[in-house]
PDB file of N, CA and C in Angstrom:
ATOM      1  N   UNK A   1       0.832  -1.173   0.000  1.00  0.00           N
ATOM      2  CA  UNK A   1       0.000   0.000   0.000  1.00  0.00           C
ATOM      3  C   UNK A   1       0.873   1.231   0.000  1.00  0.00           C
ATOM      4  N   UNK A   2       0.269   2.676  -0.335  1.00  0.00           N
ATOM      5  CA  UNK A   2       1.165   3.535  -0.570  1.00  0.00           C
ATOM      6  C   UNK A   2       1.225   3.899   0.483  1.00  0.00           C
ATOM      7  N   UNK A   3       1.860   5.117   0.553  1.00  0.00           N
ATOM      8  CA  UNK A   3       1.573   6.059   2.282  1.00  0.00           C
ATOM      9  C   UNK A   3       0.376   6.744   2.346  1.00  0.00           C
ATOM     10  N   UNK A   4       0.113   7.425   0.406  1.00  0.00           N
ATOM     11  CA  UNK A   4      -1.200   7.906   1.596  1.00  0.00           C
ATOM     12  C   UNK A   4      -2.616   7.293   1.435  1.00  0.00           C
ATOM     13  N   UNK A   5      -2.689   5.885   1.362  1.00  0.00           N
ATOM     14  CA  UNK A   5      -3.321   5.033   1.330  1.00  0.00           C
ATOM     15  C   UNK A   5      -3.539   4.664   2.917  1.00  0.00           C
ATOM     16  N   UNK A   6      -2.416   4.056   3.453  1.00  0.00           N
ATOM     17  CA  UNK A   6      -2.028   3.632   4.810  1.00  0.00           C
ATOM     18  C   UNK A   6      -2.692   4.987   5.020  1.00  0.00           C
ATOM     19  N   UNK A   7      -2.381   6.464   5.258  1.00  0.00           N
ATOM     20  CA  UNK A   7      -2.531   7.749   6.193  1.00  0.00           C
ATOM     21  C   UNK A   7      -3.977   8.203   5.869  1.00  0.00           C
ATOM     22  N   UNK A   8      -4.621   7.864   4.609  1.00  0.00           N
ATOM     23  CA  UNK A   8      -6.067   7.683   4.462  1.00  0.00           C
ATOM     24  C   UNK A   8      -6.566   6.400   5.839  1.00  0.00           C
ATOM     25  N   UNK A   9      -6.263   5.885   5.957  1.00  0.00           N
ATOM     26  CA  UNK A   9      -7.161   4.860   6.919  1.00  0.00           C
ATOM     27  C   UNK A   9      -6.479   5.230   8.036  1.00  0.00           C
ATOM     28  N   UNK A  10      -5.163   5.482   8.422  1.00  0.00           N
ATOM     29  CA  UNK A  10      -4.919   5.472  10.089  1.00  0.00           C
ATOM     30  C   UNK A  10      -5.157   6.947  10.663  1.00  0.00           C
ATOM     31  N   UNK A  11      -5.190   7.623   9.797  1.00  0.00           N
ATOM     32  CA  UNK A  11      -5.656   9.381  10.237  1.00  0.00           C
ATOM     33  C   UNK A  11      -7.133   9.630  10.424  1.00  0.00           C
ATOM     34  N   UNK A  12      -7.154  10.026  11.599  1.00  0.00           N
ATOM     35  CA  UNK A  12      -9.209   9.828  11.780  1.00  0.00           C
ATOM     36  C   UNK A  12      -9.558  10.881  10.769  1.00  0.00           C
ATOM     37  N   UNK A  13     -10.802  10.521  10.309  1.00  0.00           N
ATOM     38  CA  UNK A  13     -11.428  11.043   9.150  1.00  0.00           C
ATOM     39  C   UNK A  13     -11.701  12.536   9.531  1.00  0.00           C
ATOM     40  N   UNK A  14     -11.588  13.020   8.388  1.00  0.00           N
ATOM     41  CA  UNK A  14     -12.071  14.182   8.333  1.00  0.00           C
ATOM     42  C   UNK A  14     -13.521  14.764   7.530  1.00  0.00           C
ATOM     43  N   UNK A  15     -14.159  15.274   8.101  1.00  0.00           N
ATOM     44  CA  UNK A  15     -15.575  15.357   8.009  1.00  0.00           C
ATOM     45  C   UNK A  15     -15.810  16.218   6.389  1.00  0.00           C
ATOM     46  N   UNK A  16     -16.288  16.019   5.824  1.00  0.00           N
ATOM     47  CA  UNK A  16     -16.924  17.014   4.692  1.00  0.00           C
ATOM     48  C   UNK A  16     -16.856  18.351   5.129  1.00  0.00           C
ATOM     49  N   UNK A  17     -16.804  18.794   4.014  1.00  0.00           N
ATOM     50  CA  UNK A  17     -17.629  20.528   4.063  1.00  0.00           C
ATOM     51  C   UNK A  17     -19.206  20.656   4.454  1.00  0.00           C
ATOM     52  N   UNK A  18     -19.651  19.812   3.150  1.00  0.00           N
ATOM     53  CA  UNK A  18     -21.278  19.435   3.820  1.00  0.00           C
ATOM     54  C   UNK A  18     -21.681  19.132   5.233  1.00  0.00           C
ATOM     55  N   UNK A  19     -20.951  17.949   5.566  1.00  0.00           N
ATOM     56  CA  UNK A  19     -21.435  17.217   6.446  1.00  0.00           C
ATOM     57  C   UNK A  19     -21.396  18.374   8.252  1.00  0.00           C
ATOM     58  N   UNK A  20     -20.232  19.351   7.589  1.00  0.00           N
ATOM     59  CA  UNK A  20     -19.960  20.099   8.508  1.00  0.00           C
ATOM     60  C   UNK A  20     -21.026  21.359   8.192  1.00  0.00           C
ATOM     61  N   UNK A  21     -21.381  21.555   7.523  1.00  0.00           N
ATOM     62  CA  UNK A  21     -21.986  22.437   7.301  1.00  0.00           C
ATOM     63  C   UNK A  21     -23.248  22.376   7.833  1.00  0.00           C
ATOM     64  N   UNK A  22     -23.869  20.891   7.900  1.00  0.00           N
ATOM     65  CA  UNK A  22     -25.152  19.893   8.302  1.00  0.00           C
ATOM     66  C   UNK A  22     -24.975  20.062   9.469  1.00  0.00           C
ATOM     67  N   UNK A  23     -23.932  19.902  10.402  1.00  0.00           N
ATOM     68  CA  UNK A  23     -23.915  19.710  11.929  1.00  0.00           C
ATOM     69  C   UNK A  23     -24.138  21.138  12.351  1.00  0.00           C
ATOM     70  N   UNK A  24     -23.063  22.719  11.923  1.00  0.00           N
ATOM     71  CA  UNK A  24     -23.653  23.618  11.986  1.00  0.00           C
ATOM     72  C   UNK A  24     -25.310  24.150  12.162  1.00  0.00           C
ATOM     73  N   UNK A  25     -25.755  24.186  10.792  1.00  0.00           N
ATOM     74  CA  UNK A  25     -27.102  24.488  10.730  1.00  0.00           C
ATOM     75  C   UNK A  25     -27.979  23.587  11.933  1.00  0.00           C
ATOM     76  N   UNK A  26     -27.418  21.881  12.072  1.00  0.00           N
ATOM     77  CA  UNK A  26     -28.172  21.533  13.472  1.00  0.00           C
ATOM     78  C   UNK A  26     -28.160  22.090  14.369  1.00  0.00           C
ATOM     79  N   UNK A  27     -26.561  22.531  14.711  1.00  0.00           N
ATOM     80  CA  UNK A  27     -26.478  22.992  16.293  1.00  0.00           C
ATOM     81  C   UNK A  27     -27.845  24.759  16.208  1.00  0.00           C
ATOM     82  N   UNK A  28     -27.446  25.721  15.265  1.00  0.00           N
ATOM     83  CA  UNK A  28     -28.034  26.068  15.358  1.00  0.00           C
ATOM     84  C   UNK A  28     -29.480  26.088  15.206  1.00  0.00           C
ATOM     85  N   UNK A  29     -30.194  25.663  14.903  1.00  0.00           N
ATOM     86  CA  UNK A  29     -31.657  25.125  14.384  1.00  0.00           C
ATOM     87  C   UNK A  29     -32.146  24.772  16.088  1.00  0.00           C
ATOM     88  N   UNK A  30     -31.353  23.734  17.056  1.00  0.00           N
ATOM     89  CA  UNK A  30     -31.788  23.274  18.100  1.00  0.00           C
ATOM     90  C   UNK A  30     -31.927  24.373  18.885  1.00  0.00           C
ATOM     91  N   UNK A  31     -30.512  25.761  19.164  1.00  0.00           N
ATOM     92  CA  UNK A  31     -30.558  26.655  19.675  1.00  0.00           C
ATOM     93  C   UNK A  31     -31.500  27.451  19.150  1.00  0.00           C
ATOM     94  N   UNK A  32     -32.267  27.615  17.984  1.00  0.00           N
ATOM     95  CA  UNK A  32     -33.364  28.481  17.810  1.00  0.00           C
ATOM     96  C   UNK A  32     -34.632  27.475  18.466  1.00  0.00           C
ATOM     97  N   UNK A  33     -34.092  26.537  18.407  1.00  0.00           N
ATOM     98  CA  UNK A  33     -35.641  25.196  18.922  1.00  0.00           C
ATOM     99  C   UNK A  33     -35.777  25.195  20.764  1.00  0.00           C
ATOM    100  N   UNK A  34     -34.426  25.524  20.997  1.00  0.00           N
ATOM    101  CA  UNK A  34     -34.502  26.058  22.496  1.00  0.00           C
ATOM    102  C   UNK A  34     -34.800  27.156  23.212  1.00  0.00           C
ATOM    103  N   UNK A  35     -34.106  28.244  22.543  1.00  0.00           N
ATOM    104  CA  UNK A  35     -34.907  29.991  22.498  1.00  0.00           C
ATOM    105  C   UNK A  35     -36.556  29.625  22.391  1.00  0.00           C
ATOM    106  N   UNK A  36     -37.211  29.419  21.113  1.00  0.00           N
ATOM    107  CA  UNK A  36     -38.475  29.427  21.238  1.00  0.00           C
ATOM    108  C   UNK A  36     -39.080  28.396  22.632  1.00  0.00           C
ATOM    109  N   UNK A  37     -38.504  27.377  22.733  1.00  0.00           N
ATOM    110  CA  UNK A  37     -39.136  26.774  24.141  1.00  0.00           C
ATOM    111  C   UNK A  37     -39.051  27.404  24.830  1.00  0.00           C
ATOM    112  N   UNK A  38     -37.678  28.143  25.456  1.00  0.00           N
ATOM    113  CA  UNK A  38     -37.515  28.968  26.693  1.00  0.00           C
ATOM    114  C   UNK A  38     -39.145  29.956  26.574  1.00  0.00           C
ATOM    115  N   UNK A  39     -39.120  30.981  25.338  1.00  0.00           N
ATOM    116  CA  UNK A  39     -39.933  31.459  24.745  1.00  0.00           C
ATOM    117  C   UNK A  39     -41.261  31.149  25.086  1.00  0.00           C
ATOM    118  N   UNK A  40     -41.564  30.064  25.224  1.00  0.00           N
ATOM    119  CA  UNK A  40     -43.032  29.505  25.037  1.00  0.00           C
ATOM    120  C   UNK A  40     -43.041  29.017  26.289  1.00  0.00           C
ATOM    121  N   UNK A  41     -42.363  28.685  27.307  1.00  0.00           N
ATOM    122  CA  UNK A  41     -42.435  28.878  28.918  1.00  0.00           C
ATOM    123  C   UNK A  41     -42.354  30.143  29.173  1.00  0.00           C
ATOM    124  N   UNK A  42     -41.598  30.911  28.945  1.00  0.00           N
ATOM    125  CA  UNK A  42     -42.113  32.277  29.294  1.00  0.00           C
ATOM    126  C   UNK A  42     -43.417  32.692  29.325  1.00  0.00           C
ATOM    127  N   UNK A  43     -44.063  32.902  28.027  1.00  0.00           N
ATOM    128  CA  UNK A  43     -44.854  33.216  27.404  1.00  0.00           C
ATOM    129  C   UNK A  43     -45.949  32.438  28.614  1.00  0.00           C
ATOM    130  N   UNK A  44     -45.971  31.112  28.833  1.00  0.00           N
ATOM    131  CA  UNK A  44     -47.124  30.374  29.584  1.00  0.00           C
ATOM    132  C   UNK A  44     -46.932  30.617  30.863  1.00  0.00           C
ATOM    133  N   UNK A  45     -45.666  31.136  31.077  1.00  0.00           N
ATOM    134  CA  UNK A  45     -45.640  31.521  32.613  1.00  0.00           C
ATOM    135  C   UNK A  45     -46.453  32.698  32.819  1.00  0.00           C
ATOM    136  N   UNK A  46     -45.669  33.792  31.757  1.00  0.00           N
ATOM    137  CA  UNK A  46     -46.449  34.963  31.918  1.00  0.00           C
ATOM    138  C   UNK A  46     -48.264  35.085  32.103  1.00  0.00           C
ATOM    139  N   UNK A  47     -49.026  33.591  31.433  1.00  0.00           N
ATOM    140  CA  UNK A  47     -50.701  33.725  30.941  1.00  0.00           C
ATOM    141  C   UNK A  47     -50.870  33.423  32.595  1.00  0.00           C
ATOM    142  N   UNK A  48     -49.973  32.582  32.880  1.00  0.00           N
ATOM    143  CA  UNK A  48     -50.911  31.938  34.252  1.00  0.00           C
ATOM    144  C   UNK A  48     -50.412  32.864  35.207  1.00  0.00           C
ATOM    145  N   UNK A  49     -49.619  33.804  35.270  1.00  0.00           N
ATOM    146  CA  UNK A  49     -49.463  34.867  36.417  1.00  0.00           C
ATOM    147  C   UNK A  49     -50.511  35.998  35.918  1.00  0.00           C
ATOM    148  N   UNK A  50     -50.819  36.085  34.979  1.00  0.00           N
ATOM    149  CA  UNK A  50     -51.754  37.196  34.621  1.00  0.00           C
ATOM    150  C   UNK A  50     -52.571  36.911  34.806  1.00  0.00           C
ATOM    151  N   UNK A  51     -53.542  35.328  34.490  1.00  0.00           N
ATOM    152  CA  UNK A  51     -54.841  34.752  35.316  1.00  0.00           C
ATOM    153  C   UNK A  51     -54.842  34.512  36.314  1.00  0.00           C
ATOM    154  N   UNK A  52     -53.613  34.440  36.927  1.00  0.00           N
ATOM    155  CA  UNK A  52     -53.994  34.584  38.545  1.00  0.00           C
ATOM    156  C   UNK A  52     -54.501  35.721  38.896  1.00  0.00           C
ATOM    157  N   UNK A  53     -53.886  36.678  38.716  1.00  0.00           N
ATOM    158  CA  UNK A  53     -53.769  37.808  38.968  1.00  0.00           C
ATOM    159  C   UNK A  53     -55.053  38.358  38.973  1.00  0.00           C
ATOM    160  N   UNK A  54     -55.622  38.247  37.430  1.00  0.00           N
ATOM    161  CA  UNK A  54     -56.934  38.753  36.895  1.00  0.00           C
ATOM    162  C   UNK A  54     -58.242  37.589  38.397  1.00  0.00           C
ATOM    163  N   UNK A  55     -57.922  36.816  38.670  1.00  0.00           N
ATOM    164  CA  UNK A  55     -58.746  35.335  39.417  1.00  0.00           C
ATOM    165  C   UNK A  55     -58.723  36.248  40.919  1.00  0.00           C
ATOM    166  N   UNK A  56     -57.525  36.685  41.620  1.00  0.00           N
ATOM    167  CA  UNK A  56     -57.472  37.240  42.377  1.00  0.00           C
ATOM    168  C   UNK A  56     -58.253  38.712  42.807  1.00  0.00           C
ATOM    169  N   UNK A  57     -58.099  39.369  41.478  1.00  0.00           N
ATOM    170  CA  UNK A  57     -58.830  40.682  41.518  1.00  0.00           C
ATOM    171  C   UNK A  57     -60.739  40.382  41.310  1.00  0.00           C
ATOM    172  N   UNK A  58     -60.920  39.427  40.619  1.00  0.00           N
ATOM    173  CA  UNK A  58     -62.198  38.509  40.705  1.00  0.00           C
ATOM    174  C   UNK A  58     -62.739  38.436  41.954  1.00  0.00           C
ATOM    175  N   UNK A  59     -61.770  37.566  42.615  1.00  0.00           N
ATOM    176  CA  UNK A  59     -62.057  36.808  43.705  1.00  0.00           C
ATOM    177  C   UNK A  59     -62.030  37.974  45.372  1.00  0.00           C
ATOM    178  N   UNK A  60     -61.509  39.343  45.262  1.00  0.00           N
ATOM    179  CA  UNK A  60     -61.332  40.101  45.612  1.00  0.00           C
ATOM    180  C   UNK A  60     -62.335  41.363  45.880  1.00  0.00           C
ATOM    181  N   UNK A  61     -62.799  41.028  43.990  1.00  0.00           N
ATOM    182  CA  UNK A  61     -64.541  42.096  43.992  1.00  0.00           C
ATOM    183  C   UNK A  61     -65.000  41.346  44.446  1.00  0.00           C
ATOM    184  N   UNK A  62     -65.501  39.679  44.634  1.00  0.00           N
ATOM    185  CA  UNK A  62     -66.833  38.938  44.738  1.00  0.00           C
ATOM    186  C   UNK A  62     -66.691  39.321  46.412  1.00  0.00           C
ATOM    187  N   UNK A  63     -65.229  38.577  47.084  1.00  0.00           N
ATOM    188  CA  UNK A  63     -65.419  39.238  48.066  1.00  0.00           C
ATOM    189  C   UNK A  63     -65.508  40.428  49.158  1.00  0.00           C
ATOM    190  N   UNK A  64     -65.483  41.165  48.222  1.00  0.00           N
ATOM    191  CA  UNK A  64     -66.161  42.883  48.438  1.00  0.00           C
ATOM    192  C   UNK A  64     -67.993  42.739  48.491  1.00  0.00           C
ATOM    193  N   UNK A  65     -68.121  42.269  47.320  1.00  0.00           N
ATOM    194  CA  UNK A  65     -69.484  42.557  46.845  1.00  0.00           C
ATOM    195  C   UNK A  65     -70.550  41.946  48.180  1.00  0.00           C
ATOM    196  N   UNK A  66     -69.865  40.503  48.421  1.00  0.00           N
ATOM    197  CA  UNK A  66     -70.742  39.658  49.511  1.00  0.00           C
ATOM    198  C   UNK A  66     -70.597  40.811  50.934  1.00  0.00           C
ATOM    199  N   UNK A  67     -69.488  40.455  50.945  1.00  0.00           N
ATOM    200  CA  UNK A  67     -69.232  41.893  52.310  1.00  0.00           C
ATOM    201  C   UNK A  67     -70.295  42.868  52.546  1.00  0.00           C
ATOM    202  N   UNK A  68     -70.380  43.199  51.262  1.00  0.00           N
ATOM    203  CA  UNK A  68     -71.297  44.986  51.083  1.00  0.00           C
ATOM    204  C   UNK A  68     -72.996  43.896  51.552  1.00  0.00           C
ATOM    205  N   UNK A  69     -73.296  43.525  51.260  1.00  0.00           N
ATOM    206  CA  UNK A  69     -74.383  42.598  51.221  1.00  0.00           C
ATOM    207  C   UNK A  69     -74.874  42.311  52.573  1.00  0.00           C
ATOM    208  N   UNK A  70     -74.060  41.396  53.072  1.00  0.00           N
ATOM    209  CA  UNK A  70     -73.394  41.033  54.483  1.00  0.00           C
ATOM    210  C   UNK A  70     -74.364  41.919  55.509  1.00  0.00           C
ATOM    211  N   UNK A  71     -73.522  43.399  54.967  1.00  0.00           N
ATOM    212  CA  UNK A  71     -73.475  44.798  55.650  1.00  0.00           C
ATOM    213  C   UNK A  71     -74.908  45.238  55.123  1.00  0.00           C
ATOM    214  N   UNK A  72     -75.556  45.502  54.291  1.00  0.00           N
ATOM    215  CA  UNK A  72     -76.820  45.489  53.966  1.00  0.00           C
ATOM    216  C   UNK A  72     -77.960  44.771  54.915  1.00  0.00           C
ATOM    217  N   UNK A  73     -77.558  43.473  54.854  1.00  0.00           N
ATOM    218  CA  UNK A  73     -78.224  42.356  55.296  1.00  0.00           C
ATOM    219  C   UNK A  73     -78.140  42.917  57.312  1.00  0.00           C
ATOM    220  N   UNK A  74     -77.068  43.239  57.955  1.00  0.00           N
ATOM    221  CA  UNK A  74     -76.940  43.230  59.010  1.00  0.00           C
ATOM    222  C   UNK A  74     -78.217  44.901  59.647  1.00  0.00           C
ATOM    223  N   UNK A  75     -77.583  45.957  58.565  1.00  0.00           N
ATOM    224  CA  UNK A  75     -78.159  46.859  59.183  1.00  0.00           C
ATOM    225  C   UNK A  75     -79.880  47.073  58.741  1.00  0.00           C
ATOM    226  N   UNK A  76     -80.330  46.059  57.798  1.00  0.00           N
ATOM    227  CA  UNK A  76     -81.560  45.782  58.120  1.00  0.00           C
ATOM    228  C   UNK A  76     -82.008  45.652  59.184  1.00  0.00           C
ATOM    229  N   UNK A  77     -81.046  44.374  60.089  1.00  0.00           N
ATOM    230  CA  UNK A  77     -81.444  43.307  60.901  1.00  0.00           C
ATOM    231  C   UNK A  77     -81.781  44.241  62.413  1.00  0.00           C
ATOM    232  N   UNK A  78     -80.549  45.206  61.968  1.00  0.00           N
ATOM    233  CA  UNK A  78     -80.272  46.283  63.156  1.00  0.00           C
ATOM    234  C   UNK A  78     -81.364  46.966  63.092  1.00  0.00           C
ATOM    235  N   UNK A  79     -81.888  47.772  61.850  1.00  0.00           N
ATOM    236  CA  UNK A  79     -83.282  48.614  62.063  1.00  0.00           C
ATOM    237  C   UNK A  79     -84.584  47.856  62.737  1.00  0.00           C
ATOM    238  N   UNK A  80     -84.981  46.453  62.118  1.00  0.00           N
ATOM    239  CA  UNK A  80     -85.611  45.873  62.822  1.00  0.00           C
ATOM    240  C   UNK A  80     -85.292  45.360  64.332  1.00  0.00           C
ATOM    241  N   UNK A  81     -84.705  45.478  65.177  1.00  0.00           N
ATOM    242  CA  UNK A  81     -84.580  45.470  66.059  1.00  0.00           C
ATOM    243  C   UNK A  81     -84.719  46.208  67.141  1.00  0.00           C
ATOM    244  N   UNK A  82     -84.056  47.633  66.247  1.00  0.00           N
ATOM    245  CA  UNK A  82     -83.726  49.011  66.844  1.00  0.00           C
ATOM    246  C   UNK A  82     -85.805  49.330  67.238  1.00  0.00           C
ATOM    247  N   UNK A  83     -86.528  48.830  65.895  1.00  0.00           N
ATOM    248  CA  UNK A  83     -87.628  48.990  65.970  1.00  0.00           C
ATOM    249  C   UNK A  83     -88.412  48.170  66.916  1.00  0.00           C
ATOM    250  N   UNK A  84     -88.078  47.495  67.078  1.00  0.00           N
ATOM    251  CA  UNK A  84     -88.609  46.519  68.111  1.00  0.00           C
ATOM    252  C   UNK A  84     -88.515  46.539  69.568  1.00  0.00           C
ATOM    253  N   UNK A  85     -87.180  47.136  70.238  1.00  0.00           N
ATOM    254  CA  UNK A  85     -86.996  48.148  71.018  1.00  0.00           C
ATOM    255  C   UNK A  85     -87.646  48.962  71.464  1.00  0.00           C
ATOM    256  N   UNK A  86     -87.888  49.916  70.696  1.00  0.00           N
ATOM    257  CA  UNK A  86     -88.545  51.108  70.561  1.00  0.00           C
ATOM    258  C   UNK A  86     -90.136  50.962  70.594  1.00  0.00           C
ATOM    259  N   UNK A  87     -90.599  50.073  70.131  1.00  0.00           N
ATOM    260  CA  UNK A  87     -92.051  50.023  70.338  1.00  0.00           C
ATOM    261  C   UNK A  87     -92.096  49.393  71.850  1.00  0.00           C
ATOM    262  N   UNK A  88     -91.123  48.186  72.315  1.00  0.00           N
ATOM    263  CA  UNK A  88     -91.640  47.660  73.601  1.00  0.00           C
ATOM    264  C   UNK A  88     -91.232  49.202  74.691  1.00  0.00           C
ATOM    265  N   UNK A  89     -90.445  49.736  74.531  1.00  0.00           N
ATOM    266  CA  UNK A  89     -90.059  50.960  75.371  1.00  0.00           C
ATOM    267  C   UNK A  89     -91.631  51.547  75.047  1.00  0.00           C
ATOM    268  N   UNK A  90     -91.949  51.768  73.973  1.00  0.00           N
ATOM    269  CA  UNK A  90     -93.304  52.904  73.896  1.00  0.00           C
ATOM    270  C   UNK A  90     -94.490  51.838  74.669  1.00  0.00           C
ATOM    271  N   UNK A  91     -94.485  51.012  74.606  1.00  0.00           N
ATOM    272  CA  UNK A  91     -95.703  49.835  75.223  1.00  0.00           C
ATOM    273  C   UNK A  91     -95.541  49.848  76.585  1.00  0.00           C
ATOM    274  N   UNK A  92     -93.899  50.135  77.116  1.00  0.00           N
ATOM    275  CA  UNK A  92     -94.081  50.082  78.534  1.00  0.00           C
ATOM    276  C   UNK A  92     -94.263  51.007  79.114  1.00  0.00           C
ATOM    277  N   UNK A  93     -93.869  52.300  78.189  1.00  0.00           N
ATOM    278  CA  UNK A  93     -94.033  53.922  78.550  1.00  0.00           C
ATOM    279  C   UNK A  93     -95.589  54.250  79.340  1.00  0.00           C
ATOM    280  N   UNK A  94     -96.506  53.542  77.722  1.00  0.00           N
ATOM    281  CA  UNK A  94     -97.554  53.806  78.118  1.00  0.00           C
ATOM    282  C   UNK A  94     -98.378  53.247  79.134  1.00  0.00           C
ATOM    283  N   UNK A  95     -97.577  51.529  79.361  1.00  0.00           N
ATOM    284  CA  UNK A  95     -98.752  51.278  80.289  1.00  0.00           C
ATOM    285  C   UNK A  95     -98.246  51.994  81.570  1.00  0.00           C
ATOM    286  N   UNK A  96     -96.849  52.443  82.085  1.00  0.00           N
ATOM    287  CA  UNK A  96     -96.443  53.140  83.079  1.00  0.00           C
ATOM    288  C   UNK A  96     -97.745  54.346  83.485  1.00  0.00           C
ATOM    289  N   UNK A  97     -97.721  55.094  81.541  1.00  0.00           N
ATOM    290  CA  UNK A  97     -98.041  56.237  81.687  1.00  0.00           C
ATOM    291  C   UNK A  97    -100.145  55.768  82.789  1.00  0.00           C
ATOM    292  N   UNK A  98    -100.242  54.678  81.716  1.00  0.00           N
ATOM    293  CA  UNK A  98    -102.000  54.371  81.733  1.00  0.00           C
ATOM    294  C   UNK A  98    -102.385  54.090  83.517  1.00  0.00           C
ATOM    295  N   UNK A  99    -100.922  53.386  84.315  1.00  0.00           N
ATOM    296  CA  UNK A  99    -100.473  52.935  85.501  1.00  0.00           C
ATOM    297  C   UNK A  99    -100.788  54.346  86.507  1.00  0.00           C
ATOM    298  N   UNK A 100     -99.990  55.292  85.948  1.00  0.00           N
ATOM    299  CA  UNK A 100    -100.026  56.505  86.814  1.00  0.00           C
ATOM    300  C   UNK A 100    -101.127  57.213  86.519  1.00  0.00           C
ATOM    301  N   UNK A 101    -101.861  57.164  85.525  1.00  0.00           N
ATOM    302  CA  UNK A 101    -103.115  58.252  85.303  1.00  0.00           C
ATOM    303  C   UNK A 101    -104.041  57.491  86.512  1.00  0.00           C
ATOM    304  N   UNK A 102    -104.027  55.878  86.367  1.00  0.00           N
ATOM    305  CA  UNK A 102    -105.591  55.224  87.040  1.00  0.00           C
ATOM    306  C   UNK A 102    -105.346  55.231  88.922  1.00  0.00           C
ATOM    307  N   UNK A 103    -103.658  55.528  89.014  1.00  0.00           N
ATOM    308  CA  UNK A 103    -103.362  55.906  90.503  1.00  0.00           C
ATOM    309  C   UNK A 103    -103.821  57.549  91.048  1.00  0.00           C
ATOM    310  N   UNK A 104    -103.214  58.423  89.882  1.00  0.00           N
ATOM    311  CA  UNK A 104    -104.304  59.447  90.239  1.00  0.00           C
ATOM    312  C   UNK A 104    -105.458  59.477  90.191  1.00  0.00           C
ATOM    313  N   UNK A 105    -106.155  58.855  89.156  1.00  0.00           N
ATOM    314  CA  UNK A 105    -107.646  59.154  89.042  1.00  0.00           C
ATOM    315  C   UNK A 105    -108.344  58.152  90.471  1.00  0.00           C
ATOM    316  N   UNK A 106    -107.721  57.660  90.786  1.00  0.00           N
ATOM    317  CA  UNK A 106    -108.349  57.159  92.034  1.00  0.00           C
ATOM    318  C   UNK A 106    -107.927  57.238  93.290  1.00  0.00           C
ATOM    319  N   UNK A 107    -107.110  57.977  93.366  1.00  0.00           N
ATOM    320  CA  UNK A 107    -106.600  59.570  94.308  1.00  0.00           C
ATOM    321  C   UNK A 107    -107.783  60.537  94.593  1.00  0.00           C
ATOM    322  N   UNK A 108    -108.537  60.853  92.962  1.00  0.00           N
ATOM    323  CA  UNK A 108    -109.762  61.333  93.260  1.00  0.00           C
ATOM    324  C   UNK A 108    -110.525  60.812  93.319  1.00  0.00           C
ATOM    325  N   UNK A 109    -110.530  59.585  93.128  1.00  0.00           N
ATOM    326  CA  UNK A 109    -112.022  59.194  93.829  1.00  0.00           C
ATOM    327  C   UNK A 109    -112.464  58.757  92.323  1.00  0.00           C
ATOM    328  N   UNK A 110    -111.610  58.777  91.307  1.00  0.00           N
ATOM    329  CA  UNK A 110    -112.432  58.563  89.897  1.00  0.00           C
ATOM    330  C   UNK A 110    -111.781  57.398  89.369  1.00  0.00           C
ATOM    331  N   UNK A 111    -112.250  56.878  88.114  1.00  0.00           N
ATOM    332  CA  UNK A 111    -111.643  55.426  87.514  1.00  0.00           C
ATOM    333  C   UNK A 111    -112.028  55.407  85.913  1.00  0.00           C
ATOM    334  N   UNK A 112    -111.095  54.565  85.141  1.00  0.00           N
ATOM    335  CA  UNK A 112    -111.475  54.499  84.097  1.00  0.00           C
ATOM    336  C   UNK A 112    -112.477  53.388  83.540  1.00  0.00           C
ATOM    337  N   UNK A 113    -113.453  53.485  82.701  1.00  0.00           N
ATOM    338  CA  UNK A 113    -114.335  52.165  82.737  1.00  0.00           C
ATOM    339  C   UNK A 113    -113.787  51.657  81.526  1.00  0.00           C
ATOM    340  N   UNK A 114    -113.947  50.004  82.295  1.00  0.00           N
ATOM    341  CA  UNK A 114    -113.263  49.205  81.919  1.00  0.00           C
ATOM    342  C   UNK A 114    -114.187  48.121  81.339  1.00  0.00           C
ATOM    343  N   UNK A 115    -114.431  47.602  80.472  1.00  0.00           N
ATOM    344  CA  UNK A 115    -115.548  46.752  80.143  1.00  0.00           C
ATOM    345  C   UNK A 115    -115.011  45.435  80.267  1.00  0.00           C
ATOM    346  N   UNK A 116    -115.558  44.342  81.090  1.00  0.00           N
ATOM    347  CA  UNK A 116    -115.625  43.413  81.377  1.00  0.00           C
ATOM    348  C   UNK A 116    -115.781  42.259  80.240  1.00  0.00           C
ATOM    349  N   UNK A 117    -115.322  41.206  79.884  1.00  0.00           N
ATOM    350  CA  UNK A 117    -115.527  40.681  79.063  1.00  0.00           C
ATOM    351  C   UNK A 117    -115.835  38.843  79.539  1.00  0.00           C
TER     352      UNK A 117
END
């Protein structure tokens, strides 16, 4: 065999122009295939922090809105009460008041008629 027969086979090969050119365009192609992934986790990170976000401010009015309601609902509860109060105070006022008229009127000697039932 010649020498550079022998130095063709014992010298590790050397790659094409093409073939090098092929591995290039891979490496880069994957690094654009990795940018866009990074890319597209970003991108999905960013939707679900923004629907939280938007879920939170949701969840934030609803619980405002019930609150206000709540508070509606309570100071009803309060007027009716406040009213209820207020009439037994006027019910006891008067029978006090009806109490002290029939002690005077029979101070004088007088009474209210009362019909028997």
């Amino acid at each position: 065999m010649s020498k550079e027969t022998t130095l063709k086979f014992e010298q590790p090969a050397q790659p094409s122009k093409l073939f090098q050119t092929y591995l290039k365009n891979l490496k880069a192609y994957e690094s654009q295939l990795d940018k866009n992934e990074d890319q597209k986790m970003l991108d999905q990170k960013w939707l679900r922090d923004e629907w939280l976000e938007q879920s939170a401010i949701k969840l934030k009015a609803r619980a405002m809105k019930n609150e206000q309601k709540q508070l509606v609902h309570e100071m009803k509860m309060v007027a009716k009460a406040n009213l209820l109060v207020r009439r037994r105070a006027l019910a006891l006022r008067l029978e006090t008041d009806r109490q002290m008229y029939e002690k005077e009127l029979a101070s004088l000697g007088k009474a209210f008629h009362k019909e028997r039932l």
